[in-house]
C-alpha atoms as a PDB file:
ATOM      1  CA  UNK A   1      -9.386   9.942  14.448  1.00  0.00           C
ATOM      2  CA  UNK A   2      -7.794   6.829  15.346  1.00  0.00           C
ATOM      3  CA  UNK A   3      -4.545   5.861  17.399  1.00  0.00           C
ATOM      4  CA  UNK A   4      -3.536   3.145  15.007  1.00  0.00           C
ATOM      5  CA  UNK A   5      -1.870   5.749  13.312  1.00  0.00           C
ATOM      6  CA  UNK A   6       0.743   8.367  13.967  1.00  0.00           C
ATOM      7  CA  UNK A   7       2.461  10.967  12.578  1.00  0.00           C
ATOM      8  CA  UNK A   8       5.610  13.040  13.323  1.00  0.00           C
ATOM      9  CA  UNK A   9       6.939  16.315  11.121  1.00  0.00           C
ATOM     10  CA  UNK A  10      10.648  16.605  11.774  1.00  0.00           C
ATOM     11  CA  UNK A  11      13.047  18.017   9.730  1.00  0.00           C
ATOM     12  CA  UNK A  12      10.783  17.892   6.564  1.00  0.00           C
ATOM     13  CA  UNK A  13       9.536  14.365   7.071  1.00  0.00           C
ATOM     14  CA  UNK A  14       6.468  13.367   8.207  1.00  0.00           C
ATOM     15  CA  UNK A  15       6.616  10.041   9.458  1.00  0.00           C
ATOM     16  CA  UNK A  16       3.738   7.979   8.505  1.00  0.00           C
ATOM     17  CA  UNK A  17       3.414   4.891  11.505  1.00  0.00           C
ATOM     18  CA  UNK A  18       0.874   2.015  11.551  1.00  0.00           C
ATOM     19  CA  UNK A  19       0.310   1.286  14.656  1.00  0.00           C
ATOM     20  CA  UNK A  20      -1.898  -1.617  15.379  1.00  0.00           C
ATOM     21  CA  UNK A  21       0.797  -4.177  15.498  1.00  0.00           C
ATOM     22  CA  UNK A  22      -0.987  -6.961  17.489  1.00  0.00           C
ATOM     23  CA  UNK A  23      -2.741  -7.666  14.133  1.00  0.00           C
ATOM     24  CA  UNK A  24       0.200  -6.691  12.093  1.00  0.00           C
ATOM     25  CA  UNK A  25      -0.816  -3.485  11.295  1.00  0.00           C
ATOM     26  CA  UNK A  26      -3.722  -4.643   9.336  1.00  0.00           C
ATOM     27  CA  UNK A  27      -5.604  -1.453   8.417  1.00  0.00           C
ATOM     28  CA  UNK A  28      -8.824  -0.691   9.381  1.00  0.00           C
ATOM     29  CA  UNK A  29     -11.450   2.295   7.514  1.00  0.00           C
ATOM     30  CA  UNK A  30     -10.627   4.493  10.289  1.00  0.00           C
ATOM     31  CA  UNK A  31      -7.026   4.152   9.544  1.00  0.00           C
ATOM     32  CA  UNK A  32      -7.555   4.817   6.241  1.00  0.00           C
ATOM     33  CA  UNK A  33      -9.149   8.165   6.826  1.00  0.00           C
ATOM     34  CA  UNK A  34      -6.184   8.966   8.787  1.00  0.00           C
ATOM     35  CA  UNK A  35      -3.638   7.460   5.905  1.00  0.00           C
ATOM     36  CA  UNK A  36      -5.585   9.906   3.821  1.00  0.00           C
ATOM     37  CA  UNK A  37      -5.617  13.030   6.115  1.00  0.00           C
ATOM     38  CA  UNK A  38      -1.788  12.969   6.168  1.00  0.00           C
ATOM     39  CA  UNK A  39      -0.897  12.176   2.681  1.00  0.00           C
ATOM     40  CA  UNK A  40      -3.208  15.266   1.742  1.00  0.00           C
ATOM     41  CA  UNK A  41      -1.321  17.393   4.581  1.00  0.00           C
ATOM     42  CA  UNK A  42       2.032  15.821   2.915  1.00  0.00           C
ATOM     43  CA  UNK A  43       1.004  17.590  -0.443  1.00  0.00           C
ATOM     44  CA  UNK A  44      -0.428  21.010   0.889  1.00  0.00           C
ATOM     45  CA  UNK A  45       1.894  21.786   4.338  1.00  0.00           C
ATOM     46  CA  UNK A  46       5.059  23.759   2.849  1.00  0.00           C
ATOM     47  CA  UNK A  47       6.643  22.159   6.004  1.00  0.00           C
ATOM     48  CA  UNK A  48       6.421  18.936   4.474  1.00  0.00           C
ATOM     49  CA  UNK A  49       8.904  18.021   1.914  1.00  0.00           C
ATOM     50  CA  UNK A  50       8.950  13.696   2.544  1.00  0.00           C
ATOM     51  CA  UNK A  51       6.378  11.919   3.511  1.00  0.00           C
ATOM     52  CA  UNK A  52       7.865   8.230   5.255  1.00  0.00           C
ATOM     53  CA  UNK A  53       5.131   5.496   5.562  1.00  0.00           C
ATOM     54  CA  UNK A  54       6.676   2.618   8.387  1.00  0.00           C
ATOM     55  CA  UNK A  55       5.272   0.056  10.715  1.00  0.00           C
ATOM     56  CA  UNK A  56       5.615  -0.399  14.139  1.00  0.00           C
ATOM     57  CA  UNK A  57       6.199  -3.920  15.336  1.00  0.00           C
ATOM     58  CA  UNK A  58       7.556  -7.114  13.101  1.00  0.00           C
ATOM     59  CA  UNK A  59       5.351  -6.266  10.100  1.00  0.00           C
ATOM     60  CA  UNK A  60       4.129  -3.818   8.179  1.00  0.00           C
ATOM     61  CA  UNK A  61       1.259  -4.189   7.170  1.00  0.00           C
ATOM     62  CA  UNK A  62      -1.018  -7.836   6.919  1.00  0.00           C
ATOM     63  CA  UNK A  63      -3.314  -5.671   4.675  1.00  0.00           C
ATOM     64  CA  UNK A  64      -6.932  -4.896   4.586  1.00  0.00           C
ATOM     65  CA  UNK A  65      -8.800  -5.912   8.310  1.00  0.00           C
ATOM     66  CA  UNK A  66     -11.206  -8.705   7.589  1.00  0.00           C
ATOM     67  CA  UNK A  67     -14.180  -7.091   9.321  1.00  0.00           C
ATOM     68  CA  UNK A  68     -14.132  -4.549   6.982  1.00  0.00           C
ATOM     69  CA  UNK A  69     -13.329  -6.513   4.366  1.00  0.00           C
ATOM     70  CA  UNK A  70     -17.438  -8.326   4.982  1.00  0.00           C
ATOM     71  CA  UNK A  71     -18.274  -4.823   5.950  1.00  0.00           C
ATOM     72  CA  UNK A  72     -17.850  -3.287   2.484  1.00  0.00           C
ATOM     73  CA  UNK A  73     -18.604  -6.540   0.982  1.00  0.00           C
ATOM     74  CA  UNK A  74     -22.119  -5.380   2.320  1.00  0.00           C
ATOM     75  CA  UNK A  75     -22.743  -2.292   1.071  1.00  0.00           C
ATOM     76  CA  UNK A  76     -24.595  -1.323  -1.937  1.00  0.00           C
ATOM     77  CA  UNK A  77     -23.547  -0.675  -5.161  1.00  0.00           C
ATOM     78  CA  UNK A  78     -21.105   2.400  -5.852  1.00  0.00           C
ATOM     79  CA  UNK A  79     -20.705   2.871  -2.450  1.00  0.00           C
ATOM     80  CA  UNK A  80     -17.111   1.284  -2.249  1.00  0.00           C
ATOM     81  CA  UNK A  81     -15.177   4.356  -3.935  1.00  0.00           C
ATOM     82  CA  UNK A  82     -16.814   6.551  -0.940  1.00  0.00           C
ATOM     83  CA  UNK A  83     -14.883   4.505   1.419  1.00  0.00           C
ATOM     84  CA  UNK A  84     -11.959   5.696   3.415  1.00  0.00           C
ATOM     85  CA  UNK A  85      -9.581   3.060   1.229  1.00  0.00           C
ATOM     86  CA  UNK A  86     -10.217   5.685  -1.936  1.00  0.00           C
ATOM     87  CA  UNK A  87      -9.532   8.449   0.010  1.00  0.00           C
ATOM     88  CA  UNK A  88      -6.386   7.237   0.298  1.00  0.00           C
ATOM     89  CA  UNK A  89      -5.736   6.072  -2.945  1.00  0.00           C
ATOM     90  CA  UNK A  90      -6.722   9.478  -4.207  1.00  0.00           C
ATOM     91  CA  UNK A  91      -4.250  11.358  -2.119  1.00  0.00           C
ATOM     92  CA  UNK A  92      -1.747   9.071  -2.909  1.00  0.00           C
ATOM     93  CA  UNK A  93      -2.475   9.607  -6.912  1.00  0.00           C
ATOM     94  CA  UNK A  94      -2.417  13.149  -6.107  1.00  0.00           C
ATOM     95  CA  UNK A  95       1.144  13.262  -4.248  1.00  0.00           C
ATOM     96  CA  UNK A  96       3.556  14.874  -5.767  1.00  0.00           C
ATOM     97  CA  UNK A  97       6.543  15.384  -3.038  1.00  0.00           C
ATOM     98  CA  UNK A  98       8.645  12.115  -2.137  1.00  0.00           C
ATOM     99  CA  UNK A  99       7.475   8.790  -0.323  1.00  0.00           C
ATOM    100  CA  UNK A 100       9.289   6.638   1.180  1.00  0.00           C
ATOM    101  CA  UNK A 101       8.647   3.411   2.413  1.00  0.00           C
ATOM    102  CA  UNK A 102      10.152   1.167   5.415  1.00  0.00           C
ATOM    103  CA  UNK A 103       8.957  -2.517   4.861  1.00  0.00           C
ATOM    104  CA  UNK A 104       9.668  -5.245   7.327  1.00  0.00           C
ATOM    105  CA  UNK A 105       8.225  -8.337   7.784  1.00  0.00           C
ATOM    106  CA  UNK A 106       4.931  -8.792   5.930  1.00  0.00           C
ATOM    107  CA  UNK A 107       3.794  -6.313   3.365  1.00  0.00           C
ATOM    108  CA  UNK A 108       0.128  -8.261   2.235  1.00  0.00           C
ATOM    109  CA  UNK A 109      -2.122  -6.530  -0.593  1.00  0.00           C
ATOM    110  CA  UNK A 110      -1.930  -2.775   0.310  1.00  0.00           C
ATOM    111  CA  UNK A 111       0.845  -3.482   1.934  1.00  0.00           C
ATOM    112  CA  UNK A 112       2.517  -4.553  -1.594  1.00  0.00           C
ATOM    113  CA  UNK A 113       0.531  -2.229  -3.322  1.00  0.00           C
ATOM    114  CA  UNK A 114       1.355   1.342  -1.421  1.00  0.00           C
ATOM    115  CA  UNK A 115       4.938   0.744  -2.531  1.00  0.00           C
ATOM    116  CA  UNK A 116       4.242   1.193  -6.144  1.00  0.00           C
ATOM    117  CA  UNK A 117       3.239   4.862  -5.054  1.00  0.00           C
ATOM    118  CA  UNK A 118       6.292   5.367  -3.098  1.00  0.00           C
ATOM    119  CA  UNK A 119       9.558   6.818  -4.831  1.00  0.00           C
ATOM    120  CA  UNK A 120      11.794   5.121  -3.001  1.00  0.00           C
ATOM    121  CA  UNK A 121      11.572   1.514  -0.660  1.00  0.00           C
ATOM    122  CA  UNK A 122      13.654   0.426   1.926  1.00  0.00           C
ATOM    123  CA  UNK A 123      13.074  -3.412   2.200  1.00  0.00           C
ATOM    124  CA  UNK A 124      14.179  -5.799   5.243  1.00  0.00           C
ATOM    125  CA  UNK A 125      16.012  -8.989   3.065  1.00  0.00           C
ATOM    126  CA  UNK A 126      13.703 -11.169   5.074  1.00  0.00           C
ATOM    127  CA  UNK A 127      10.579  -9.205   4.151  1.00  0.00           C
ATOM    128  CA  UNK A 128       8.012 -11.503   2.197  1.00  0.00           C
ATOM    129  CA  UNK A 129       5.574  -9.461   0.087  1.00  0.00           C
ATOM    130  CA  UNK A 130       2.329 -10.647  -1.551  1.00  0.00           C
ATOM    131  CA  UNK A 131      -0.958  -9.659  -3.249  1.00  0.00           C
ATOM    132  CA  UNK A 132      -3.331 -12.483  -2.425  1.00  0.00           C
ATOM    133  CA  UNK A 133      -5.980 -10.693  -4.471  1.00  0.00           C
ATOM    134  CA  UNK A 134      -7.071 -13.656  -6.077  1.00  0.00           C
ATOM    135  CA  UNK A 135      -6.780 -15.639  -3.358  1.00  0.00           C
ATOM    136  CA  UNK A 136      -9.811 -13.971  -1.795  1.00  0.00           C
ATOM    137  CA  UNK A 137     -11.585 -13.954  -5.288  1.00  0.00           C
ATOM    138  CA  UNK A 138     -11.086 -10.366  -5.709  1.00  0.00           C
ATOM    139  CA  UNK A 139      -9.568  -8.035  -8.436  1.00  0.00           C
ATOM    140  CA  UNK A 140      -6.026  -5.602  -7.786  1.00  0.00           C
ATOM    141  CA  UNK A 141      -6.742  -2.207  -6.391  1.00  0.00           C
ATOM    142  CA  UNK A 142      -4.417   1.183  -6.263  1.00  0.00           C
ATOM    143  CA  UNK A 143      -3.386   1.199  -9.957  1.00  0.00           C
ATOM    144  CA  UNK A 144      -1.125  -2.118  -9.103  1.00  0.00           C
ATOM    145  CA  UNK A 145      -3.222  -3.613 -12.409  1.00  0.00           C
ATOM    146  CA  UNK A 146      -0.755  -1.303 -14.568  1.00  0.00           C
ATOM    147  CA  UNK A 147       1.698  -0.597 -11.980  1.00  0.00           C
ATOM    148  CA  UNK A 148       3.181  -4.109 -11.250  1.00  0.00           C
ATOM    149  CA  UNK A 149       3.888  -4.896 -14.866  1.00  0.00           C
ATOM    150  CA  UNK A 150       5.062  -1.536 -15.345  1.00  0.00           C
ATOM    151  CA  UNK A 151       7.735  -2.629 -13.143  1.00  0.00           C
ATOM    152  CA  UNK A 152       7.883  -6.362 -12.893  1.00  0.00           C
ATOM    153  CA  UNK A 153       6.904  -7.413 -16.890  1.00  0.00           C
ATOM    154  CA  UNK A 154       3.878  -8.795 -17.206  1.00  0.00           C
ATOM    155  CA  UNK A 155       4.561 -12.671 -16.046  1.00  0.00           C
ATOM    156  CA  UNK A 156       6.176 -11.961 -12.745  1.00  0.00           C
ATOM    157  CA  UNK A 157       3.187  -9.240 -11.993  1.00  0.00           C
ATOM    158  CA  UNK A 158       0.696 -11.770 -12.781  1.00  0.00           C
ATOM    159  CA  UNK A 159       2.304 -14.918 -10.704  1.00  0.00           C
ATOM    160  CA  UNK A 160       2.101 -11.768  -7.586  1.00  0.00           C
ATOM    161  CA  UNK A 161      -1.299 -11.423  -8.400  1.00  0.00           C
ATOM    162  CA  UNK A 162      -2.743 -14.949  -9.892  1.00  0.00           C
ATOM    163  CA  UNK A 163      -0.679 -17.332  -7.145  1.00  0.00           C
ATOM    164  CA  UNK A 164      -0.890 -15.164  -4.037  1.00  0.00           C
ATOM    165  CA  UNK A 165       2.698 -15.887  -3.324  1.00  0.00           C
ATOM    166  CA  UNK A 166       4.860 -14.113  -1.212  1.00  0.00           C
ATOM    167  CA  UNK A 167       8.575 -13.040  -2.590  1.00  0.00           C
ATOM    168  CA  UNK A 168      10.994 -11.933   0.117  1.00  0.00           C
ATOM    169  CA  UNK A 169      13.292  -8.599   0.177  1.00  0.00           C
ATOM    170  CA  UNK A 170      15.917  -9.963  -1.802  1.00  0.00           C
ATOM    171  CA  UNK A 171      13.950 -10.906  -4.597  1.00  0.00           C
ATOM    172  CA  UNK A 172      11.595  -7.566  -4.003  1.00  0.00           C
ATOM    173  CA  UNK A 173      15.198  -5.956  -4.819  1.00  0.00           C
ATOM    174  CA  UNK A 174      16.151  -8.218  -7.515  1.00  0.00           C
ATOM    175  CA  UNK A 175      12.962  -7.181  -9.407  1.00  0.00           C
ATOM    176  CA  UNK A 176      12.808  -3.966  -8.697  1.00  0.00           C
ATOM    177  CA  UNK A 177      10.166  -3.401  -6.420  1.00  0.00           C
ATOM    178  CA  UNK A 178      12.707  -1.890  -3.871  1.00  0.00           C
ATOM    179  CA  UNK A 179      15.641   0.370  -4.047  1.00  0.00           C
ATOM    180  CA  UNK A 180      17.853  -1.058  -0.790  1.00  0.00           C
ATOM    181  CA  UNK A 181      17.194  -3.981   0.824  1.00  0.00           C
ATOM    182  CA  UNK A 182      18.996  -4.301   4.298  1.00  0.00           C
ATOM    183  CA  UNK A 183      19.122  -6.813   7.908  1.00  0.00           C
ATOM    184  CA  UNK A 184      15.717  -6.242   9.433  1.00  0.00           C
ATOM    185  CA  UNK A 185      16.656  -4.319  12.450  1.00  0.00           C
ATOM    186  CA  UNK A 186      18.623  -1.505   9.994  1.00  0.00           C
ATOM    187  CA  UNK A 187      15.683  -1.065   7.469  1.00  0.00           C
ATOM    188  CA  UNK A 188      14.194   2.073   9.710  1.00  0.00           C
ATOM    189  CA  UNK A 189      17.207   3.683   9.886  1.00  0.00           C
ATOM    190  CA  UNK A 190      18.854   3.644   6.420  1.00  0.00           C
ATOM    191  CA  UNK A 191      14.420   4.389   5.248  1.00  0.00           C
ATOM    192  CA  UNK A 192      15.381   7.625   7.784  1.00  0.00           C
ATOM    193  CA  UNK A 193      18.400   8.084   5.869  1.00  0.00           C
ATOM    194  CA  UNK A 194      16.617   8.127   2.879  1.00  0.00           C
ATOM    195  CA  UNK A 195      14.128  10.305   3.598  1.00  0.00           C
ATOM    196  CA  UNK A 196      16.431  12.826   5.231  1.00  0.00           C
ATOM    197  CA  UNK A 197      18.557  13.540   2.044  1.00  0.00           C
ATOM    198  CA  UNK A 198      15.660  13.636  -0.399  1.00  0.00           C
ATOM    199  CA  UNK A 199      14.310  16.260   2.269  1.00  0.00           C
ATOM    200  CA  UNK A 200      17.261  18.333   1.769  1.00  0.00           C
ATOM    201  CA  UNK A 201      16.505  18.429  -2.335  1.00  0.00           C
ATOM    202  CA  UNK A 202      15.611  21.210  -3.700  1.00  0.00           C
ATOM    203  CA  UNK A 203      11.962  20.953  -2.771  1.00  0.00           C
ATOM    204  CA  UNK A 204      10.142  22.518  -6.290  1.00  0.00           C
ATOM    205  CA  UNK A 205      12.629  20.891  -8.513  1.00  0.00           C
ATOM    206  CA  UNK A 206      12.150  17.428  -7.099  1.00  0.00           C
ATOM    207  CA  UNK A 207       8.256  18.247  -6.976  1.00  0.00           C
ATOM    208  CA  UNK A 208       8.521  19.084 -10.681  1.00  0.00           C
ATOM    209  CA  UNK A 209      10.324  15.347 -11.400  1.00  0.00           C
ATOM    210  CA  UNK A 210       7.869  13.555  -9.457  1.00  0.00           C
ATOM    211  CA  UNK A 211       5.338  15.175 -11.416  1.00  0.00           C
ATOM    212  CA  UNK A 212       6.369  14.406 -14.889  1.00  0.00           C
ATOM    213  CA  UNK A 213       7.484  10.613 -14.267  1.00  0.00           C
ATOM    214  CA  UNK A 214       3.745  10.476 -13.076  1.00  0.00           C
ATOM    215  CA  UNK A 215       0.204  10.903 -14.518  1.00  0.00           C
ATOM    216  CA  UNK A 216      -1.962  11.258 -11.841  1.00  0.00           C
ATOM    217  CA  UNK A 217      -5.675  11.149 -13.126  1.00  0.00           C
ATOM    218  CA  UNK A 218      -4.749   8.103 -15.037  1.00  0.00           C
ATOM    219  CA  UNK A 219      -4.199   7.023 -11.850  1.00  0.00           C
ATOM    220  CA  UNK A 220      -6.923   7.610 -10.183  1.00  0.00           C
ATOM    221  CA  UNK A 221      -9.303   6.656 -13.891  1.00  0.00           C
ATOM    222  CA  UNK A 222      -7.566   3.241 -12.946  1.00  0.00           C
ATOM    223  CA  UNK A 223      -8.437   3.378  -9.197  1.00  0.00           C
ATOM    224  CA  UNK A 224     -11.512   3.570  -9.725  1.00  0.00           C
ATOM    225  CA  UNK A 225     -12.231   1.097 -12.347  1.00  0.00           C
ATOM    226  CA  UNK A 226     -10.407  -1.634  -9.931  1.00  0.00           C
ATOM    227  CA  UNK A 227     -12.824  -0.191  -7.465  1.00  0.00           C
ATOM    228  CA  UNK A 228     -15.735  -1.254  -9.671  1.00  0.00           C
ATOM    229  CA  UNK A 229     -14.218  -4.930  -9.997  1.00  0.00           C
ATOM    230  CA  UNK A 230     -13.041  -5.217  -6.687  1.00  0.00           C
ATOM    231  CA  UNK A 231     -16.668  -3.670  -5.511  1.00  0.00           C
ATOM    232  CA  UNK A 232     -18.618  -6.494  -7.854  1.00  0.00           C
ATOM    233  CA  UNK A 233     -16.420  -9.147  -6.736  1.00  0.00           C
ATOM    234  CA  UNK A 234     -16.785  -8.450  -3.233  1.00  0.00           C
ATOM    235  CA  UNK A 235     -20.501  -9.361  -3.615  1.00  0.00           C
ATOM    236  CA  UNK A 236     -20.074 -12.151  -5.745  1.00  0.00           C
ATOM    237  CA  UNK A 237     -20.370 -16.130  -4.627  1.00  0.00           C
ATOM    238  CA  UNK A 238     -16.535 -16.519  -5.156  1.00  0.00           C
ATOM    239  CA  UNK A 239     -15.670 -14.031  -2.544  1.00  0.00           C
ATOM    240  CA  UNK A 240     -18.078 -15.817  -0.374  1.00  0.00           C
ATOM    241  CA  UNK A 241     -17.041 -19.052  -0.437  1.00  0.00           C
ATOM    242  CA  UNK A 242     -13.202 -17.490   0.082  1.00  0.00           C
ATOM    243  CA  UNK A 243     -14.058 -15.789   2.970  1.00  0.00           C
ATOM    244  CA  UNK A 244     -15.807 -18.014   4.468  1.00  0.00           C
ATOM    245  CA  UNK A 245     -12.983 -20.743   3.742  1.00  0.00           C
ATOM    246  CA  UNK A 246     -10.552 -18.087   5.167  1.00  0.00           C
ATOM    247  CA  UNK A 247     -12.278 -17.609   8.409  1.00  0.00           C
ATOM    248  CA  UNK A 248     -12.869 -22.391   8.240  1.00  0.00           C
ATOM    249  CA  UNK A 249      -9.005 -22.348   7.710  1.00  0.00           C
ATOM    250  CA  UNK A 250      -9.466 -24.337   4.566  1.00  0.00           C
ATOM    251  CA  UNK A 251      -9.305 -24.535   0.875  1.00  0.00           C
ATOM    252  CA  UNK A 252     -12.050 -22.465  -1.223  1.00  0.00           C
ATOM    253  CA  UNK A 253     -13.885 -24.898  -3.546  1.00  0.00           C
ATOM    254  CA  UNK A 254     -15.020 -22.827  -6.435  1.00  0.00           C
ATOM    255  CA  UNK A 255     -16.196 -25.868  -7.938  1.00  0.00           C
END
């Protein structure tokens, strides 16, 4: 489907790698079919007790690809939640074994966002995370609009999302957006760690937990009313004028 992602099953975990690190794993529609393929395969293969989402190269992911960004900005009306992106976000509201997350270097929109579906997150202390959703005069996406504050209170969730700012590993930690936070070049190894000993869990018991701490078509009621915003401000004048400022290298005047 695409080669900018990879997959390995070994020893229960099915390592989840972007791969597209010249443009810092930025992810692409065609990735996104292939995020979804193996999250579904992470829920329905027996084989598969952990699923471990990483990035190869000094990031992990810059977010959504710009292209396809003005791509979907282009389509018509309620054709956004038949993208690739909600395929993903589906199978990710429908997960119910462990994920695990490896996050160096930058961890934009997405990026930020997948961790709030992963159990637990292995941060590199020099990581710098951000949601710049506003930034580009759009709306939050992958239930992070109740996620975040579930997790960060609603000020700090709404600083993420309102300022665009990034907030490195230590901080990520201090918060509670991660559970270990680690030197850069030790992150995939102690994630590997991680993963390994929730892989040797009792596999329906831990299912079971994940399952009640989660409600998973409120999930995906939310996903798809961020879609809807996201969608209509996509196509509005303000994401216009930020895109177009994005590609200038300037400041958006919203006037």
């Amino acid at each position: 489907m695409t080669d900018h992602v990879r997959t390995d099953l070994t020893d229960g975990v099915l390592t989840v790698t972007l791969a597209r690190p010249e443009k810092k794993n930025a992810i692409t529609q065609a990735m996104y079919a292939a995020l979804a393929e193996a999250t579904r395969r992470a829920r329905d293969d027996a084989a598969v007790r952990v699923i471990l989402f990483r990035g190869e190269g000094d990031s992990f992911s810059a977010g959504n690809d710009i292209a396809d960004f003005i791509a979907i900005g282009g389509a018509g009306e309620g054709q956004l939640t038949d993208a690739p992106v909600f395929h993903f976000l589906k199978a990710l509201a429908d997960l119910d074994k462990p994920a695990v997350a490896a996050v160096r270097g930058r961890a934009v929109g997405i990026g930020l966002t997948l961790l709030l579906h992963c159990d637990m997150v292995v941060v590199a202390e020099d990581a710098l995370l951000s949601a710049p959703f506003v930034n580009l005069a759009l709306a939050p996406e992958a239930a992070s609009s109740m996620l975040l504050p579930h997790v960060l209170g609603h000020q700090r969730a709404f600083e993420i999302f309102a300022l665009g700012e990034p907030i490195d590993g230590r901080t990520a930690l201090a918060w509670g957006l991660a559970n270990r936070a680690a030197p850069a070049d030790q992150v995939d190894a102690l994630a590997a760690d991680v993963a390994a000993r929730l892989a040797s869990r009792a596999p329906n018991s831990i299912r079971k937990t994940k399952v009640l701490m989660r409600d998973a078509e409120r999930l995906w009621t939310l996903m798809q009313a961020e879609g809807e915003a996201f969608g209509s401000q996509m196509r509005s004048p303000e994401a216009m004028e930020a895109f177009m400022a994005f590609s200038q290298k300037r400041a958006p005047n919203f006037g």
